[in-house]
C-alpha atoms as a PDB file:
ATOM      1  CA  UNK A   1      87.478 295.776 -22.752  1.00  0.00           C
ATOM      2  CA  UNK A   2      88.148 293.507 -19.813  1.00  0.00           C
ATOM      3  CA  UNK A   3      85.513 291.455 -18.165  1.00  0.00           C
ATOM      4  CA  UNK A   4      85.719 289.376 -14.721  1.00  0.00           C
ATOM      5  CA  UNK A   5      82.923 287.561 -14.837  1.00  0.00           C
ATOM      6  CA  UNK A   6      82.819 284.753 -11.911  1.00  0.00           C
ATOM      7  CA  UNK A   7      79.597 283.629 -13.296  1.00  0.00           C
ATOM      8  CA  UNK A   8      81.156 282.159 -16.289  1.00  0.00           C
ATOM      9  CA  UNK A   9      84.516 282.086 -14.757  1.00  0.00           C
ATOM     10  CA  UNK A  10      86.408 283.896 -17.640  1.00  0.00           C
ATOM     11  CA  UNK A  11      89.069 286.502 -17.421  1.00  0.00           C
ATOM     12  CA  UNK A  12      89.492 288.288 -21.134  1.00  0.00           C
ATOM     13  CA  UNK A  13      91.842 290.879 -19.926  1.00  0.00           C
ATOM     14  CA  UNK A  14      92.905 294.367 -22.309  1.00  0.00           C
ATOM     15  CA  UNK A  15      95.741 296.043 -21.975  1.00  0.00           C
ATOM     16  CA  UNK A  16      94.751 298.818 -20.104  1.00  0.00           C
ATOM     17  CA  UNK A  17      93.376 296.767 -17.128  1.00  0.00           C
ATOM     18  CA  UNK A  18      96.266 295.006 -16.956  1.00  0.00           C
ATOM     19  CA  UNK A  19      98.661 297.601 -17.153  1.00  0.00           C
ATOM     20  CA  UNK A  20      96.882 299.941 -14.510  1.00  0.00           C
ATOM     21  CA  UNK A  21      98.039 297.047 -11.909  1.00  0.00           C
ATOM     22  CA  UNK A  22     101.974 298.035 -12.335  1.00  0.00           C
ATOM     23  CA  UNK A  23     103.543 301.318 -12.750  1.00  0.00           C
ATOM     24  CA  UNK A  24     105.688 298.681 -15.826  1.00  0.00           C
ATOM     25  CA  UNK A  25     102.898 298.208 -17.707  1.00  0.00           C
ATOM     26  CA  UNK A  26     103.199 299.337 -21.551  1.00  0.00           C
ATOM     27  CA  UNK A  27     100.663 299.455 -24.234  1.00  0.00           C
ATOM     28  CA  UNK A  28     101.333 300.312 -27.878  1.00  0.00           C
ATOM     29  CA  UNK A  29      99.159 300.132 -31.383  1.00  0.00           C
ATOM     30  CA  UNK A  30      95.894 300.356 -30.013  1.00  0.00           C
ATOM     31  CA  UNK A  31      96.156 298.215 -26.951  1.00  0.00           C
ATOM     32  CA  UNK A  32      96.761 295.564 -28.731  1.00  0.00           C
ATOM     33  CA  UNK A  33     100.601 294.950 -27.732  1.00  0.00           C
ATOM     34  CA  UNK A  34     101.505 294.741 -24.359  1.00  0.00           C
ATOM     35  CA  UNK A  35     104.558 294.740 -22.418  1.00  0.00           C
ATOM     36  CA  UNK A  36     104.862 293.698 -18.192  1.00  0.00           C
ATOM     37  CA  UNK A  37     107.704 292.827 -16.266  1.00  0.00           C
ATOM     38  CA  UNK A  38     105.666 291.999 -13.293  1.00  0.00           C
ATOM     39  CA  UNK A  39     103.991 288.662 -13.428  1.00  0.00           C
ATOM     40  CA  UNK A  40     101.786 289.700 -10.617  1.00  0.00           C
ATOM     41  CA  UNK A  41     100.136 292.515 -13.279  1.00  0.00           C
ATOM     42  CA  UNK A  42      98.594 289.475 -15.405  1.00  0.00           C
ATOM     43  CA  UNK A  43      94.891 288.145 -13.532  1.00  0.00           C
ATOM     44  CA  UNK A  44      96.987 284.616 -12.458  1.00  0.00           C
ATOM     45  CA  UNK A  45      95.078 283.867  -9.033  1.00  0.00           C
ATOM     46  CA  UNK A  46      96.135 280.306  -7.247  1.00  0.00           C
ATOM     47  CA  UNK A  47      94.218 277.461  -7.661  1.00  0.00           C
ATOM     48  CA  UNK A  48      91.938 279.370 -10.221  1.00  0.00           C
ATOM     49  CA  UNK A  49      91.780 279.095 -13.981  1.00  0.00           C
ATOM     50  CA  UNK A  50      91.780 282.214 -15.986  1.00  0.00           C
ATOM     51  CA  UNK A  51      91.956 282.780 -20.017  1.00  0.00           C
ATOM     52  CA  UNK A  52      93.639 286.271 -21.312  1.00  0.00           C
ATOM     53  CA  UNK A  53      92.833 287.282 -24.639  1.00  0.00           C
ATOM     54  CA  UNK A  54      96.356 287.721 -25.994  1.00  0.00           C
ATOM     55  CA  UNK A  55      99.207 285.753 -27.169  1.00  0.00           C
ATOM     56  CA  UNK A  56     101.755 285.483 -24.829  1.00  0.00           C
ATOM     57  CA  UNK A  57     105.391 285.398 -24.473  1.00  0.00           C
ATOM     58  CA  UNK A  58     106.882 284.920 -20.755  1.00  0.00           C
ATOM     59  CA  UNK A  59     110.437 285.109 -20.242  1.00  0.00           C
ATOM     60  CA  UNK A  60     111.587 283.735 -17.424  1.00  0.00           C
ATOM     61  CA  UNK A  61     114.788 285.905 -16.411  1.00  0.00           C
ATOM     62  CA  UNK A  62     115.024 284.250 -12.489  1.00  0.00           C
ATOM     63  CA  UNK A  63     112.723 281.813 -10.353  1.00  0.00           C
ATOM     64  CA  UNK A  64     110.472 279.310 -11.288  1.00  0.00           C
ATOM     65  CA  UNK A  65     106.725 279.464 -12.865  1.00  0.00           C
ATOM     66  CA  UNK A  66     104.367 275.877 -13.205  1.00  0.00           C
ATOM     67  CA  UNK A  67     101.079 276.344 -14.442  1.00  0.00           C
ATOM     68  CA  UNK A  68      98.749 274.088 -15.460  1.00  0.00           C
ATOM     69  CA  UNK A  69      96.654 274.094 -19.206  1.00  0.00           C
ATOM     70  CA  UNK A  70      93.725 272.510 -20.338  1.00  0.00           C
ATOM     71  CA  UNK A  71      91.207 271.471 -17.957  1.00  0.00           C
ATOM     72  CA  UNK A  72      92.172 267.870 -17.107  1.00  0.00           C
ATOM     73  CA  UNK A  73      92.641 267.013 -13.227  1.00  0.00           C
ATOM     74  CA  UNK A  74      95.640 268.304 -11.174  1.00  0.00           C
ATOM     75  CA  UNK A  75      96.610 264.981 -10.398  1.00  0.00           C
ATOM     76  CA  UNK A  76      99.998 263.107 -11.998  1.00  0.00           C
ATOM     77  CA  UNK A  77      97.976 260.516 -13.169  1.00  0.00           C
ATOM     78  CA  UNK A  78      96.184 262.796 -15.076  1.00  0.00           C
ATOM     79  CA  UNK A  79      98.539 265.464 -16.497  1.00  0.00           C
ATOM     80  CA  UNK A  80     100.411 264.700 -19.246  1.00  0.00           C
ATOM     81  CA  UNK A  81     103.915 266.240 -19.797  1.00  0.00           C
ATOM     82  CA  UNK A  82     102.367 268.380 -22.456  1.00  0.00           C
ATOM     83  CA  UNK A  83      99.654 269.840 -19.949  1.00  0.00           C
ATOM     84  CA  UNK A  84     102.007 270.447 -17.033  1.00  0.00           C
ATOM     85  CA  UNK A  85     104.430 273.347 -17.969  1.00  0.00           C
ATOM     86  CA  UNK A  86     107.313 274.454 -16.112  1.00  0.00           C
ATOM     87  CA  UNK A  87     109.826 277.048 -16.972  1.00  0.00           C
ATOM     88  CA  UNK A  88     112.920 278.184 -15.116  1.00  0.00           C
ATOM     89  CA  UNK A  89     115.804 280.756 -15.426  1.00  0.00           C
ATOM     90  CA  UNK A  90     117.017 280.802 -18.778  1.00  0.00           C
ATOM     91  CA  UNK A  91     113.813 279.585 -20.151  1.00  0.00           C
ATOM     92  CA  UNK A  92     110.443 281.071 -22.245  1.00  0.00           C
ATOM     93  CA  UNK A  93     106.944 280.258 -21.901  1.00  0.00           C
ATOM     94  CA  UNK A  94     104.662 280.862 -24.960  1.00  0.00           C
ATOM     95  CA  UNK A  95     100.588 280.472 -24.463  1.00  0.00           C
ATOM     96  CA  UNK A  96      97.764 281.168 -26.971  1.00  0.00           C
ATOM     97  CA  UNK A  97      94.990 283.182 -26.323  1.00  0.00           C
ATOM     98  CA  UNK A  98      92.224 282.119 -24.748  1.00  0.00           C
ATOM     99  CA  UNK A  99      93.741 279.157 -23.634  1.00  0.00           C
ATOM    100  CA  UNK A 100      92.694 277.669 -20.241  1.00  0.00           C
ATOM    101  CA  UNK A 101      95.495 278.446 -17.747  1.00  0.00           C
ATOM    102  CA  UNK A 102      96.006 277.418 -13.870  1.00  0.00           C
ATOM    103  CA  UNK A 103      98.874 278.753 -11.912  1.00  0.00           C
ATOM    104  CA  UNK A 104     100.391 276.082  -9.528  1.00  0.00           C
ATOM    105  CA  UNK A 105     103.360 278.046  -8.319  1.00  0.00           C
ATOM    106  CA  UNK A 106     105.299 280.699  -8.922  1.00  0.00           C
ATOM    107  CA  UNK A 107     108.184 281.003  -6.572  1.00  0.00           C
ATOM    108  CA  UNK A 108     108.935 284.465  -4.508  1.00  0.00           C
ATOM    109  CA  UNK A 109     112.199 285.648  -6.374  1.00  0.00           C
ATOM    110  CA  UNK A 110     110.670 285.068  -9.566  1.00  0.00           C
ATOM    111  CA  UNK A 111     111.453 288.163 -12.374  1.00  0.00           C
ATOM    112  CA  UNK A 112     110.243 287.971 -16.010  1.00  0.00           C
ATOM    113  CA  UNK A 113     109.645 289.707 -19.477  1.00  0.00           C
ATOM    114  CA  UNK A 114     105.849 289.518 -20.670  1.00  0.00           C
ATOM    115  CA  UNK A 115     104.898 290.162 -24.513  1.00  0.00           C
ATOM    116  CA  UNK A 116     101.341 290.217 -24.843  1.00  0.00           C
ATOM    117  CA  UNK A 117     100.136 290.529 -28.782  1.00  0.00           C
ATOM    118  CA  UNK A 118      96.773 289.877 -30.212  1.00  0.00           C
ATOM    119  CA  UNK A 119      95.947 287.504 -32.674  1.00  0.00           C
ATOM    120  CA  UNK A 120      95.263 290.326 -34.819  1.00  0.00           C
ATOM    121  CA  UNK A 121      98.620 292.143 -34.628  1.00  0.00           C
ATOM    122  CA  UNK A 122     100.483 288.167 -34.313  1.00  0.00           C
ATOM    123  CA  UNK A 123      99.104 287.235 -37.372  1.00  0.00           C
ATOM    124  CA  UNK A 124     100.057 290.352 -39.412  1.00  0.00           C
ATOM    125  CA  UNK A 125     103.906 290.270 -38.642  1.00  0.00           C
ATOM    126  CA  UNK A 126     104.157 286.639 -38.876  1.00  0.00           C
ATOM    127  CA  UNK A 127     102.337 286.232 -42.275  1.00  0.00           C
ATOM    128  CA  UNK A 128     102.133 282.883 -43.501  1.00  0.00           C
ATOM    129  CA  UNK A 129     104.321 281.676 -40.624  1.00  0.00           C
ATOM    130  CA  UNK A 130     101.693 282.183 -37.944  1.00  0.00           C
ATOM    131  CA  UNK A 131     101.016 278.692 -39.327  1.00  0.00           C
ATOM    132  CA  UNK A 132     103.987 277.405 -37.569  1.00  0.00           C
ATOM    133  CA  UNK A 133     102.811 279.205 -33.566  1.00  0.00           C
ATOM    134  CA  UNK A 134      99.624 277.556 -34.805  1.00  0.00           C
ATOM    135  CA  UNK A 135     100.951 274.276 -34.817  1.00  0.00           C
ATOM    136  CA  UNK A 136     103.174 274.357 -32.160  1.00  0.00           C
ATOM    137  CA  UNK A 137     100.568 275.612 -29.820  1.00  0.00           C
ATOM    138  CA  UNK A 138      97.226 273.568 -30.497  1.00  0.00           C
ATOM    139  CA  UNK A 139      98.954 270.144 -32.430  1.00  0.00           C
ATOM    140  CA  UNK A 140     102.536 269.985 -30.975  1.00  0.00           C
ATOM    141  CA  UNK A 141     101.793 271.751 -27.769  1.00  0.00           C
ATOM    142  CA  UNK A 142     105.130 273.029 -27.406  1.00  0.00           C
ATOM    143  CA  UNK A 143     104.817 275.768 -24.617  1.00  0.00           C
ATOM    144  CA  UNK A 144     107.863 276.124 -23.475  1.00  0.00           C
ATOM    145  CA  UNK A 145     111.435 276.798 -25.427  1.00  0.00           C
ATOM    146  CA  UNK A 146     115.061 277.381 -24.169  1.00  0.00           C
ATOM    147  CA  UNK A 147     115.794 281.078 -24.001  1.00  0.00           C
ATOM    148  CA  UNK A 148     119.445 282.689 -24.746  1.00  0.00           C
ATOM    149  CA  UNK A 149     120.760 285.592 -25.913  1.00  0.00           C
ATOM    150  CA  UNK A 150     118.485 286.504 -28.002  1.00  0.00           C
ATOM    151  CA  UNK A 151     115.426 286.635 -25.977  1.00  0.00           C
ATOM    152  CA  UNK A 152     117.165 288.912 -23.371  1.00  0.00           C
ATOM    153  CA  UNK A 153     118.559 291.043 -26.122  1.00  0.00           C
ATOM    154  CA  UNK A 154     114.816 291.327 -27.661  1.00  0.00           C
ATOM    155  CA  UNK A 155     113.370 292.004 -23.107  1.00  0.00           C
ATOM    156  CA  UNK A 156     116.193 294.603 -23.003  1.00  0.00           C
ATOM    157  CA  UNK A 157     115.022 295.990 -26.515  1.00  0.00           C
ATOM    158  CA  UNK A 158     111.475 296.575 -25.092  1.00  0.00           C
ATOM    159  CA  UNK A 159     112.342 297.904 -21.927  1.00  0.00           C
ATOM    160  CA  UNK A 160     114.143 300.350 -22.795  1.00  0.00           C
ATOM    161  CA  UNK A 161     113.222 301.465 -26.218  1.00  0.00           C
ATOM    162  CA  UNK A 162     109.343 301.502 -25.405  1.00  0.00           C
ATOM    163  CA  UNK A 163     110.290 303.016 -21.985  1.00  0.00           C
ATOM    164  CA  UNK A 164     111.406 305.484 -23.426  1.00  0.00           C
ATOM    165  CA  UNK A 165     108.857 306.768 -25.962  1.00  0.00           C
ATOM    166  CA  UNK A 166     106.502 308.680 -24.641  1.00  0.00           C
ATOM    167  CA  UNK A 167     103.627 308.923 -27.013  1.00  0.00           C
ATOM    168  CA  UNK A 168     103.399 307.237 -30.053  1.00  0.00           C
ATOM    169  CA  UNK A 169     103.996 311.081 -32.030  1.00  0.00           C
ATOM    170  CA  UNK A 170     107.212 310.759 -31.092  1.00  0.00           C
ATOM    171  CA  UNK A 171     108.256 308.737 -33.931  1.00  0.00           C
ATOM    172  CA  UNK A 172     106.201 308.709 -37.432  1.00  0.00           C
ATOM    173  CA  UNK A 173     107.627 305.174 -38.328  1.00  0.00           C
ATOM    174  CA  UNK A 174     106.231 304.109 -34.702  1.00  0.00           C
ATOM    175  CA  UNK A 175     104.122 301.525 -35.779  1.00  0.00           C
ATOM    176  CA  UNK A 176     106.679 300.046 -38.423  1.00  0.00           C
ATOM    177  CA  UNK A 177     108.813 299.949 -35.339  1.00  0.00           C
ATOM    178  CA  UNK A 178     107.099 298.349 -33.152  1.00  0.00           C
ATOM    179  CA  UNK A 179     105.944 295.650 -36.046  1.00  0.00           C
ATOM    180  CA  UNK A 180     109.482 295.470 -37.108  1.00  0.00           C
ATOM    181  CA  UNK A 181     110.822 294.410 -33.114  1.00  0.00           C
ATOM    182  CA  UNK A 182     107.589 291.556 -33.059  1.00  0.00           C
ATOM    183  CA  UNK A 183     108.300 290.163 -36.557  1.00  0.00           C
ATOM    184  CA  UNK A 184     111.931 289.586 -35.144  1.00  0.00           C
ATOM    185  CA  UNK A 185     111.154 288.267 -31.902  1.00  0.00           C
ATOM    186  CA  UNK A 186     108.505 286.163 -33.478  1.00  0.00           C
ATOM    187  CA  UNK A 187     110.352 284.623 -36.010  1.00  0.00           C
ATOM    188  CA  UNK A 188     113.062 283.817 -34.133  1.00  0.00           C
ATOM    189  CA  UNK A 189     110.832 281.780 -31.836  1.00  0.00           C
ATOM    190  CA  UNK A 190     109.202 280.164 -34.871  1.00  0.00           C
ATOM    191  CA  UNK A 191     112.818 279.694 -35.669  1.00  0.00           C
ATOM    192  CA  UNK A 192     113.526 277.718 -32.246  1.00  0.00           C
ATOM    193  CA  UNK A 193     110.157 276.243 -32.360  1.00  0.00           C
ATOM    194  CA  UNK A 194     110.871 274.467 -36.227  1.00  0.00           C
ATOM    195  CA  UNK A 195     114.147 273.111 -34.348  1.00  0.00           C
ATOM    196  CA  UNK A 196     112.347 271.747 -31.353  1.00  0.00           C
ATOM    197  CA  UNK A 197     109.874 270.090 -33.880  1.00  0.00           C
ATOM    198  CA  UNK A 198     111.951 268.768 -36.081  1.00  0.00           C
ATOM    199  CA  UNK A 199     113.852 266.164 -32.850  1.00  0.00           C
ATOM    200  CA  UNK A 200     110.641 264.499 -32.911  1.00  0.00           C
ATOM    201  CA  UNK A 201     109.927 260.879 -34.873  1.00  0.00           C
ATOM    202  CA  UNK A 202     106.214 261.754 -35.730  1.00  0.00           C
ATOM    203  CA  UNK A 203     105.379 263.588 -39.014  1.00  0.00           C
ATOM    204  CA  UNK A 204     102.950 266.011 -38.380  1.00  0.00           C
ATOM    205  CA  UNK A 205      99.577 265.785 -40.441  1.00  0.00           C
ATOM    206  CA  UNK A 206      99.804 268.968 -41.808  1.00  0.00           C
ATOM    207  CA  UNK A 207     103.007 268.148 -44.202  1.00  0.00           C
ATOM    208  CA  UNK A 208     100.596 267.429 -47.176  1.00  0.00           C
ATOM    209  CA  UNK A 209      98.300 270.532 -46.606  1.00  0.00           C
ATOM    210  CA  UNK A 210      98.281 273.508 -49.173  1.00  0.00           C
ATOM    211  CA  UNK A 211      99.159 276.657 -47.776  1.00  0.00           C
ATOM    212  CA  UNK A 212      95.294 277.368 -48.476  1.00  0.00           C
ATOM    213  CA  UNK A 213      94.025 274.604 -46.211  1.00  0.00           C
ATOM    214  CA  UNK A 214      96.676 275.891 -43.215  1.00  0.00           C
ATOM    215  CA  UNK A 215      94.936 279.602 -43.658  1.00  0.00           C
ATOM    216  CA  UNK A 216      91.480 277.788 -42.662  1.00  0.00           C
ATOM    217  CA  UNK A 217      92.320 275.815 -40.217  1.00  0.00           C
ATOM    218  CA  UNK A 218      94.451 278.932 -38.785  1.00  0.00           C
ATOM    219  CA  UNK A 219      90.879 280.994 -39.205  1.00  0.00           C
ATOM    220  CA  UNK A 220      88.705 278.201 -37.538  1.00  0.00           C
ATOM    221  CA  UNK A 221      90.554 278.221 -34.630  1.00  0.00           C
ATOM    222  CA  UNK A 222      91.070 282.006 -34.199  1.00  0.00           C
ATOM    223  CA  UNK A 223      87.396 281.721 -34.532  1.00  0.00           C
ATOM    224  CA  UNK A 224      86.508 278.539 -32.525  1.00  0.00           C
ATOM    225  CA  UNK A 225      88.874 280.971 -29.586  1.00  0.00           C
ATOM    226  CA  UNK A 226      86.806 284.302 -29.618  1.00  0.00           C
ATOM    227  CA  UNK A 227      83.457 282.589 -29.895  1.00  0.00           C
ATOM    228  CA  UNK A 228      81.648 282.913 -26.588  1.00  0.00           C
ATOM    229  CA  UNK A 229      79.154 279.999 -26.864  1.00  0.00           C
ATOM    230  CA  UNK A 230      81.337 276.902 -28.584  1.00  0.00           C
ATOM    231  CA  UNK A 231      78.708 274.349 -28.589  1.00  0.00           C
ATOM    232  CA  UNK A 232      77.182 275.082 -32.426  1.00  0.00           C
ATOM    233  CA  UNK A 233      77.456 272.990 -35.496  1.00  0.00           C
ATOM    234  CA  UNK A 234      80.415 272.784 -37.741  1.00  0.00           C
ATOM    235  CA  UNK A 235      77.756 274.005 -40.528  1.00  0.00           C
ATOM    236  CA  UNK A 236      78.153 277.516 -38.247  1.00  0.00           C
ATOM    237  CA  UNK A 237      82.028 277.764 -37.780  1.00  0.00           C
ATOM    238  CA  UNK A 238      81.813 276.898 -42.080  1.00  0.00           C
ATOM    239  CA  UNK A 239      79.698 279.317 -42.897  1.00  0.00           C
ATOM    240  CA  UNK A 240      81.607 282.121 -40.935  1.00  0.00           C
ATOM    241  CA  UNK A 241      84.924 281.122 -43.410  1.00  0.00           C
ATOM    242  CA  UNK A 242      82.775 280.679 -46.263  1.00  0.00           C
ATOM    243  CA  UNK A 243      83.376 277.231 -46.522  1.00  0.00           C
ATOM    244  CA  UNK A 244      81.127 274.076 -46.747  1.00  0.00           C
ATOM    245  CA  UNK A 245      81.252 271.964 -43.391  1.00  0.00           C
ATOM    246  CA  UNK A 246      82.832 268.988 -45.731  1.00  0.00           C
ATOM    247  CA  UNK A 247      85.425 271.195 -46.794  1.00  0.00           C
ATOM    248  CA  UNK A 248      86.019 272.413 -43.260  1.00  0.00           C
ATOM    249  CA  UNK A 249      85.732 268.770 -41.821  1.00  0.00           C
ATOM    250  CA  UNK A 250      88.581 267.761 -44.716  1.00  0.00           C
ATOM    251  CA  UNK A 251      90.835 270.627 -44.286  1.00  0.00           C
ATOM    252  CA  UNK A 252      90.510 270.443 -40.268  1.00  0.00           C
ATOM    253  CA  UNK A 253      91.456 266.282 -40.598  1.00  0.00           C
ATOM    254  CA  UNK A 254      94.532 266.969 -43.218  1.00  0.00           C
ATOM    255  CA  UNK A 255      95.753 270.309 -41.228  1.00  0.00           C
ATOM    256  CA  UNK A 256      95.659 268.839 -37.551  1.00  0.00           C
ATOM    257  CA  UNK A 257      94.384 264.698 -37.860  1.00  0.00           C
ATOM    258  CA  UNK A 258      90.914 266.074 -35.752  1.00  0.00           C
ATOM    259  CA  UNK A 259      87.754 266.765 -37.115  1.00  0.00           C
ATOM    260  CA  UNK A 260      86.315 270.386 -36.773  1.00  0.00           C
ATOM    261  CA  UNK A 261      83.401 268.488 -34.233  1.00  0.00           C
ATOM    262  CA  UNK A 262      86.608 266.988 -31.921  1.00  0.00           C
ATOM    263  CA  UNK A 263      88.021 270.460 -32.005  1.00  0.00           C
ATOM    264  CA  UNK A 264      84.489 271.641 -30.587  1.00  0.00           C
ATOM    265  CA  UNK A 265      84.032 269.567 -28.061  1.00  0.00           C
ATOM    266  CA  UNK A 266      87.435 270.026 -26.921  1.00  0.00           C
ATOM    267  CA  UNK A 267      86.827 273.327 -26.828  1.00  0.00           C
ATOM    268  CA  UNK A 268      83.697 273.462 -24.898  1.00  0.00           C
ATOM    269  CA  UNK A 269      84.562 271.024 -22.706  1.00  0.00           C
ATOM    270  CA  UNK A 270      87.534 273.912 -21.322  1.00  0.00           C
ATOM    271  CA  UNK A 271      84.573 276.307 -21.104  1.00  0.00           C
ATOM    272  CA  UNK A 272      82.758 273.857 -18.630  1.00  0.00           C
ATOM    273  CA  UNK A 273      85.995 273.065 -16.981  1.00  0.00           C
ATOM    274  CA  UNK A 274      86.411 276.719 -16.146  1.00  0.00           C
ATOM    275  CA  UNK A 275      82.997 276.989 -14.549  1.00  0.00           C
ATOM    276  CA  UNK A 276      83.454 274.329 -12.411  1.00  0.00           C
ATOM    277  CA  UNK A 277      86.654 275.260 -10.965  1.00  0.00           C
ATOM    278  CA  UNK A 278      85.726 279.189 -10.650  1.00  0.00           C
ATOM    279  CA  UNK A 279      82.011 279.186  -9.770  1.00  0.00           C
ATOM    280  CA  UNK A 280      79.337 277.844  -7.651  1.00  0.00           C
ATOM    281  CA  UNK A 281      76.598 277.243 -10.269  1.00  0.00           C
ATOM    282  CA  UNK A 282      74.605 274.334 -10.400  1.00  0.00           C
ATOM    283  CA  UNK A 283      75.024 271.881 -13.145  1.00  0.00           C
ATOM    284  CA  UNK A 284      71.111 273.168 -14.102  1.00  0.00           C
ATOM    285  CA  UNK A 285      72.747 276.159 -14.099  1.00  0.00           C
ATOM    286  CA  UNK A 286      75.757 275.560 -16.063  1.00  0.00           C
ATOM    287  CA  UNK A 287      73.832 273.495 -18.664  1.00  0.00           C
ATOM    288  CA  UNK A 288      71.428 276.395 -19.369  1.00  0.00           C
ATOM    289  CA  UNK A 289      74.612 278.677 -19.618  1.00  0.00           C
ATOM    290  CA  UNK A 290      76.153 276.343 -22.120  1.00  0.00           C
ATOM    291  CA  UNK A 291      73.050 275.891 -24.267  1.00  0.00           C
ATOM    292  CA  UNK A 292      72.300 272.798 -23.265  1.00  0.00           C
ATOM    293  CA  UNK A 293      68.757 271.434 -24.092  1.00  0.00           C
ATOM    294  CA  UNK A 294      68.930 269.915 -19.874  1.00  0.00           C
ATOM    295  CA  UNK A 295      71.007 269.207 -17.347  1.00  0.00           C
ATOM    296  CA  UNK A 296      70.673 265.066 -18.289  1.00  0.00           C
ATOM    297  CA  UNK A 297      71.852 265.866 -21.498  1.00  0.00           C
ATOM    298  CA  UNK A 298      74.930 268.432 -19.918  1.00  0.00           C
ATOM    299  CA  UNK A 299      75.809 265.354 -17.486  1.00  0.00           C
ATOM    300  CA  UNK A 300      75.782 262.390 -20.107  1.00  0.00           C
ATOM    301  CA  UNK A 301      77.790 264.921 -22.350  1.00  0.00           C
ATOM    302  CA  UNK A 302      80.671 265.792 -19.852  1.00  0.00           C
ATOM    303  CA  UNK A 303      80.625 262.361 -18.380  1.00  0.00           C
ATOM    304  CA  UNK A 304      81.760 260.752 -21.309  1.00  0.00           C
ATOM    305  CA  UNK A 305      84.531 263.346 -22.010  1.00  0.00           C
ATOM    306  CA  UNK A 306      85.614 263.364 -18.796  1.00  0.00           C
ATOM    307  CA  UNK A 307      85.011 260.127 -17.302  1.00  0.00           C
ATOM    308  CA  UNK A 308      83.482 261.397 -14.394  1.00  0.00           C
ATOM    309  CA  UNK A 309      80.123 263.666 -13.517  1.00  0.00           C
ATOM    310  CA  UNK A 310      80.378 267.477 -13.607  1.00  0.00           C
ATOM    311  CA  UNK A 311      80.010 267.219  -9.585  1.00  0.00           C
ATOM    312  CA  UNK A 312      82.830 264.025  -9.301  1.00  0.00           C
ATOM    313  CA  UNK A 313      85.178 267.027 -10.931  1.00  0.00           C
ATOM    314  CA  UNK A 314      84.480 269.989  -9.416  1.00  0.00           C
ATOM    315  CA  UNK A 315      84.572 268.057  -6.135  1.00  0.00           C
ATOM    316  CA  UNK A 316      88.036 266.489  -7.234  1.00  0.00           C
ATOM    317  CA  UNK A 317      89.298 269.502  -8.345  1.00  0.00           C
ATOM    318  CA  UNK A 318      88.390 271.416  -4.854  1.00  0.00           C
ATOM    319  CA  UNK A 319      89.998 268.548  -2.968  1.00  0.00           C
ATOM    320  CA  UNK A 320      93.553 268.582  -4.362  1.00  0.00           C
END
């Protein structure tokens, strides 16, 4: 189910409501794959952040897309290359769900390929590689990836082979096939993503974690992404994998070099970044909405995330 809530400033978008928006838009297994080639069909509204509840794969045929993620300040002293992403012709952009996203520009010839899969369906046809996406998207923050052939062979592929199906009866294999076109697309992106990695000097944390320890980590932050109030204790998120909180707090430090509490805050802190872009509540307000035990406590908390008072940012963040 979608909701547009502009108290809270989300967008978690289904398939359905974002297909209905284009005559393009395709849904298959349970509206939990989607396919768009209009980027105007996804809820990207200038100069306001949005989250959609899928993983997403963008491929940028012609034009030029910059959007913004994370909640820092749209200023270049602010954004880091990692938090700025720009794609062009020839070139893919690959999100998370959930994650906080800002469009900046998208220019007026633009024309693109857009795979939408949930983390349910992304984690079943990746298997233990969905440990890779994980990494590249939350530790390495790789978000964008050249394209090629192969990602226009695999836009083509979905174009016209789900174009042309008209109920999923048609074929008795239907969902094999559609798993079998998403496990190939998938891995060959894990494919370019290992290759991307592997040009950088730093080891990643993670080398020296048991393929147990990856699954949890995965897990925690699949769960850390659908929870709609962040701000509990790691004794919470533990109990929810059946874990102790020292065991979480260990596997969370070898998997990604953060605690399970850093990943929290982080976390909330792009809920409370959301509301102050999209909405007009007070910082009472937003403190109640966040569970906050006051408003003090709210401003002390975001100040010394974010270096400045919840009304410094949404004030910044208005002006630019």
């Amino acid at each position: 189910m979608a909701t547009n809530d502009t108290k809270q400033g989300v967008y978690y978008a289904d398939g359905k409501t974002l297909a209905k928006n284009g005559s393009q838009g395709l849904i298959h297994l349970g509206n939990e794959v989607v396919f768009l080639n209009n980027l105007r069909q996804l809820p990207l509204v200038a100069n306001q952040a949005v989250r959609i509840g899928y993983n997403a794969v963008v491929n940028c045929i012609r034009g030029r897309i910059e959007l913004e993620i994370g909640g820092t300040l749209p200023t270049e002293e602010s954004i880091s290359p990692k938090q700025k992403v720009k794609a062009s012709s020839g070139q893919v952009i690959l999100l998370p769900a959930n994650k906080l996203l800002q469009p900046m520009m998208v220019s007026t010839d633009v024309e693109v390929g857009i795979l939408l899969v949930s983390d349910k369906v992304l984690r079943e046809v990746l298997g233990p590689q969905f440990t890779l996406w994980n990494r590249a998207m939350f530790l390495d923050e790789i978000y964008v990836i050249d394209g090629g052939l192969w990602i226009n062979g695999a836009d083509n592929y979905a174009r016209t082979f789900f174009q042309s199906i008209d109920s999923e009866e048609q074929f008795r294999l239907y969902r094999e096939l559609v798993l079998s076109f998403l496990r190939t697309m998938f891995l060959m992106i894990c494919e370019m993503l290992m290759k991307k990695d592997s040009k950088t000097d730093a080891a990643p944390p993670q080398e020296a974690s048991t393929i147990g320890e990856k699954s949890i980590f995965d897990r925690f932050m699949l769960l850390l992404g659908k929870e709609p109030s962040k701000r509990k204790q790691v004794s919470y998120y533990a109990s929810q994998l059946n874990v102790t909180p020292k065991y979480l707090s260990k596997v969370c430090k070898q998997v990604s070099g953060k605690s399970p509490t850093r990943w929290i805050t982080e976390s909330v802190m792009d809920d409370i970044y959301l509301m102050l872009r999209n909405t007009d509540l007070s910082v009472k307000e937003l403190s109640y909405k966040m569970g906050f035990p006051n408003s003090s406590f709210f401003g002390q908390y975001f100040k010394e995330e974010a270096g400045m008072t919840p009304l410094e940012y949404r004030n910044k963040v208005r002006q630019t």
